[in-house]
N, C-alpha and C. Protein backbone atom coordinates (compact mmCIF):
# COMPACT_ATOMS: atom_id res chain seq x y z
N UNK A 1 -106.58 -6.23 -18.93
CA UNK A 1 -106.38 -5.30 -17.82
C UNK A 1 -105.85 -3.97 -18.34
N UNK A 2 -106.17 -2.45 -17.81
CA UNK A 2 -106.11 -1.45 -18.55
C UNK A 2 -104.45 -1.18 -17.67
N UNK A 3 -103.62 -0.04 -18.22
CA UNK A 3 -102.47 -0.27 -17.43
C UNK A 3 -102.77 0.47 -16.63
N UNK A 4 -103.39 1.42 -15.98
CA UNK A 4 -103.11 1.83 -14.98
C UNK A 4 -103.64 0.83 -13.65
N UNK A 5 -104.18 -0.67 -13.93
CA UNK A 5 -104.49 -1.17 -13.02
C UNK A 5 -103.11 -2.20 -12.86
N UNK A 6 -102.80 -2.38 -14.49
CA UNK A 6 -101.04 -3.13 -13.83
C UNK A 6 -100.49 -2.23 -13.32
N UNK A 7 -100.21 -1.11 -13.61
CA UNK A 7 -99.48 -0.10 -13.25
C UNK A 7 -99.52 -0.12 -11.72
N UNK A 8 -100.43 0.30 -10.70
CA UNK A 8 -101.01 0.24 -9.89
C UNK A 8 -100.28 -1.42 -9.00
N UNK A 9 -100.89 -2.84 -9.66
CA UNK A 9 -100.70 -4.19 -8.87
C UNK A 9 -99.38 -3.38 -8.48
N UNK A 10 -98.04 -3.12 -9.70
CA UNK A 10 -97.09 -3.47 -9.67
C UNK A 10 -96.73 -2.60 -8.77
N UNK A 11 -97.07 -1.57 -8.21
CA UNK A 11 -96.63 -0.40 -7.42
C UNK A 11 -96.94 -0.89 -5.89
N UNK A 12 -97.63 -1.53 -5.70
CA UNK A 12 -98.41 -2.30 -4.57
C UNK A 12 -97.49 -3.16 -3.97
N UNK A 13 -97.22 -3.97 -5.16
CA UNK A 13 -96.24 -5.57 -4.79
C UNK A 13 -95.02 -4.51 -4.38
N UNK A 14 -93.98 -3.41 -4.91
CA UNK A 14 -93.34 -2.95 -4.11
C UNK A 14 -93.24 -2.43 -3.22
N UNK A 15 -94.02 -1.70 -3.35
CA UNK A 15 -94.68 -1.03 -1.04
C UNK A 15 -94.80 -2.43 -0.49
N UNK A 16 -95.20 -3.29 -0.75
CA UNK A 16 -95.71 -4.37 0.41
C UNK A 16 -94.01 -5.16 0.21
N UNK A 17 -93.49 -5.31 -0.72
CA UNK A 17 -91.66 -6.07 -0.29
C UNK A 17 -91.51 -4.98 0.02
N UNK A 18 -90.94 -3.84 0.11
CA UNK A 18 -90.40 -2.71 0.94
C UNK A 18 -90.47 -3.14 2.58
N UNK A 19 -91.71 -2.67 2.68
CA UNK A 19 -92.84 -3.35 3.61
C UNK A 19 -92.19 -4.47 4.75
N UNK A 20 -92.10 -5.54 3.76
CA UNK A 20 -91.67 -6.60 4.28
C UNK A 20 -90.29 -6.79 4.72
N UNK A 21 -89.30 -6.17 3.90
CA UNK A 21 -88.04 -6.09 4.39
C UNK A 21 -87.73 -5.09 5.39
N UNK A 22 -88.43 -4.55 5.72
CA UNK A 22 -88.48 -3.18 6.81
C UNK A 22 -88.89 -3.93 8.18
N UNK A 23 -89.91 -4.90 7.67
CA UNK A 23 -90.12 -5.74 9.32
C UNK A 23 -91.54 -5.17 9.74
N UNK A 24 -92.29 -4.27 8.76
CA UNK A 24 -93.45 -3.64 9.38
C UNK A 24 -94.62 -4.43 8.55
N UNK A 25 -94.52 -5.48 7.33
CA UNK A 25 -95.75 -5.96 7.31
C UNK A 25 -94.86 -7.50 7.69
N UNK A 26 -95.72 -8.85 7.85
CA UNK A 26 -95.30 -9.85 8.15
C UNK A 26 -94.78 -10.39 6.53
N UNK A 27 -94.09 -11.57 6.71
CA UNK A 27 -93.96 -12.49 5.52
C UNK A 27 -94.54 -13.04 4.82
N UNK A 28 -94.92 -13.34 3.70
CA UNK A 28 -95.81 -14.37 3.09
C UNK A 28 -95.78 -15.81 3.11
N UNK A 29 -96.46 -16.64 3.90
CA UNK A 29 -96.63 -17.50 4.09
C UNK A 29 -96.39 -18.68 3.29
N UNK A 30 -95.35 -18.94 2.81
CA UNK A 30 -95.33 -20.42 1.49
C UNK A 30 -95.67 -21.67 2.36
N UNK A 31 -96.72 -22.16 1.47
CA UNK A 31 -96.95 -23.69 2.30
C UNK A 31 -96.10 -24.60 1.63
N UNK A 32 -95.92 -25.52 2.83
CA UNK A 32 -95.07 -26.76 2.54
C UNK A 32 -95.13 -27.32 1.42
N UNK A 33 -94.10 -27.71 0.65
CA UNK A 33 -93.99 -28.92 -0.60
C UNK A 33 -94.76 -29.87 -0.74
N UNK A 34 -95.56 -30.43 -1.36
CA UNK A 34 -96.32 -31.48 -1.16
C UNK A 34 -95.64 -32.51 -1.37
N UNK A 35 -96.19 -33.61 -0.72
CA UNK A 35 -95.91 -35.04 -0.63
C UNK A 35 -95.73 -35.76 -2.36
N UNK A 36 -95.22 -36.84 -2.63
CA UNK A 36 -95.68 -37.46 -3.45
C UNK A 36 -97.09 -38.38 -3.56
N UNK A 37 -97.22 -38.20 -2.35
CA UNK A 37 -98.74 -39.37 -2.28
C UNK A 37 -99.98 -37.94 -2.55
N UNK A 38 -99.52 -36.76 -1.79
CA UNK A 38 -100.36 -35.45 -2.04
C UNK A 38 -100.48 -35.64 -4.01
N UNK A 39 -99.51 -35.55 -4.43
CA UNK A 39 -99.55 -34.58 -5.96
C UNK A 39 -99.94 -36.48 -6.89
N UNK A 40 -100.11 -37.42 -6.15
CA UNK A 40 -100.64 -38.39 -6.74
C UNK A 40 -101.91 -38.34 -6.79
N UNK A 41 -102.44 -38.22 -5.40
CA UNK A 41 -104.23 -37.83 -4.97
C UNK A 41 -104.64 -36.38 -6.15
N UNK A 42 -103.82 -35.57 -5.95
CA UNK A 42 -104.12 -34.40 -6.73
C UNK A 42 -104.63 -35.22 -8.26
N UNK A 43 -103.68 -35.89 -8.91
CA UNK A 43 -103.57 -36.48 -10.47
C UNK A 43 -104.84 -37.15 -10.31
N UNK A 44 -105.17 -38.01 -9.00
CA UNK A 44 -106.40 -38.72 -9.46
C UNK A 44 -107.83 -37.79 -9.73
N UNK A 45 -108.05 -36.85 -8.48
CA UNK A 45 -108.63 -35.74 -8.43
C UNK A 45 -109.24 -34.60 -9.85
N UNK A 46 -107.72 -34.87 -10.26
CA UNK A 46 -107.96 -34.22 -11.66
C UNK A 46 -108.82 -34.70 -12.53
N UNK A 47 -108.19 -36.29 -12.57
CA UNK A 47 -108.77 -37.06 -13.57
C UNK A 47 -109.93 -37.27 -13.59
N UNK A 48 -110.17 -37.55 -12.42
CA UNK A 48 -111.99 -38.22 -11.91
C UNK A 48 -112.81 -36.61 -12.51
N UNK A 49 -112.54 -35.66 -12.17
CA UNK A 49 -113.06 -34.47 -12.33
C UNK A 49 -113.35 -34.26 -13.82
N UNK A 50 -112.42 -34.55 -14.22
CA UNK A 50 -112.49 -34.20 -16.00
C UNK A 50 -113.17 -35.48 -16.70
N UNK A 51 -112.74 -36.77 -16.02
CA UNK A 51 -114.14 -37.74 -16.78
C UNK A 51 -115.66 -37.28 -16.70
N UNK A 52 -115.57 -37.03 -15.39
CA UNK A 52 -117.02 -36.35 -15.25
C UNK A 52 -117.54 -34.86 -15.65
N UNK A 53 -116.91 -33.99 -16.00
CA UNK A 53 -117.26 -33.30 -16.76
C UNK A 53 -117.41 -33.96 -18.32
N UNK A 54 -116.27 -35.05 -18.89
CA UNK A 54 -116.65 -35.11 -20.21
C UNK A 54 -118.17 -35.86 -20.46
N UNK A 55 -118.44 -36.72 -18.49
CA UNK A 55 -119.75 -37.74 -18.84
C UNK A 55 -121.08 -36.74 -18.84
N UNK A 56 -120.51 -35.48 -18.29
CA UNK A 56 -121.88 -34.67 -18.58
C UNK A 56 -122.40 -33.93 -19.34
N UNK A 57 -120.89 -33.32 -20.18
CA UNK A 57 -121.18 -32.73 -21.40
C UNK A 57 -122.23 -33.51 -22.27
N UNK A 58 -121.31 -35.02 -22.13
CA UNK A 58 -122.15 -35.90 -23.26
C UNK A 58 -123.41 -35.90 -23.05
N UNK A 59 -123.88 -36.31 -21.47
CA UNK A 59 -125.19 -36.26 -20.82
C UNK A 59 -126.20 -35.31 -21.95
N UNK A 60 -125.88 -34.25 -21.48
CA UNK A 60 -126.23 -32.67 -21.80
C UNK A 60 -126.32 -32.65 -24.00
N UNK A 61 -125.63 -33.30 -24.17
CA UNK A 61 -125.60 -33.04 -25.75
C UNK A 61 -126.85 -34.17 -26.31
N UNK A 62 -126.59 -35.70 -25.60
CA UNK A 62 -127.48 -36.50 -25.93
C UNK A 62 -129.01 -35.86 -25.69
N UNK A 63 -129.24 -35.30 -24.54
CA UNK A 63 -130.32 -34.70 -23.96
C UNK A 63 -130.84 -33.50 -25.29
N UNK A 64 -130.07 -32.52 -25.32
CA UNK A 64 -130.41 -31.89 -26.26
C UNK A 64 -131.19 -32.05 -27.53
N UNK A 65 -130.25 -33.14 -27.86
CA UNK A 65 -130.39 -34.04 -29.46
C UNK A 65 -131.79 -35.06 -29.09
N UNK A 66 -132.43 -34.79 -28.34
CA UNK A 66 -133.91 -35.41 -27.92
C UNK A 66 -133.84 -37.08 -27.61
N UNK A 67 -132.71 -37.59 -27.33
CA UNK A 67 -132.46 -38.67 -26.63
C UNK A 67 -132.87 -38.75 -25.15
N UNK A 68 -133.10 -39.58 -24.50
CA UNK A 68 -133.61 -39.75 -23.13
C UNK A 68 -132.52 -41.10 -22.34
């Protein structure tokens, strides 16, 4: 990123808290904490995701290498 575009975010993020403590833009919204059963589903989510990317890489390499 060149700096005048950090330069710039960072000038932004203070007008908008200014902003916000003034009462003229709204708050930022934090969503709720997740559950433990949430950030368990998440772990499986992950996992299943990344086996299957590694089953397709392989897919994709065997394929290459003129296997069927």
């Amino acid at each position: 990123m060149s700096r005048i575009h950090i330069y710039t975010q960072a000038l932004l993020a203070r007008l908008q808290g200014a902003a916000r403590r003034m009462g003229l833009q709204k708050p930022v919204a934090t969503p709720p904490p997740l559950t433990r059963r949430q950030l368990l589903l998440m772990a499986q989510d992950k996992k299943k995701a990344e086996e299957r990317a590694r089953h397709l890489a392989l897919a994709r390499q065997l394929k290459a290498h003129g296997h069927s």
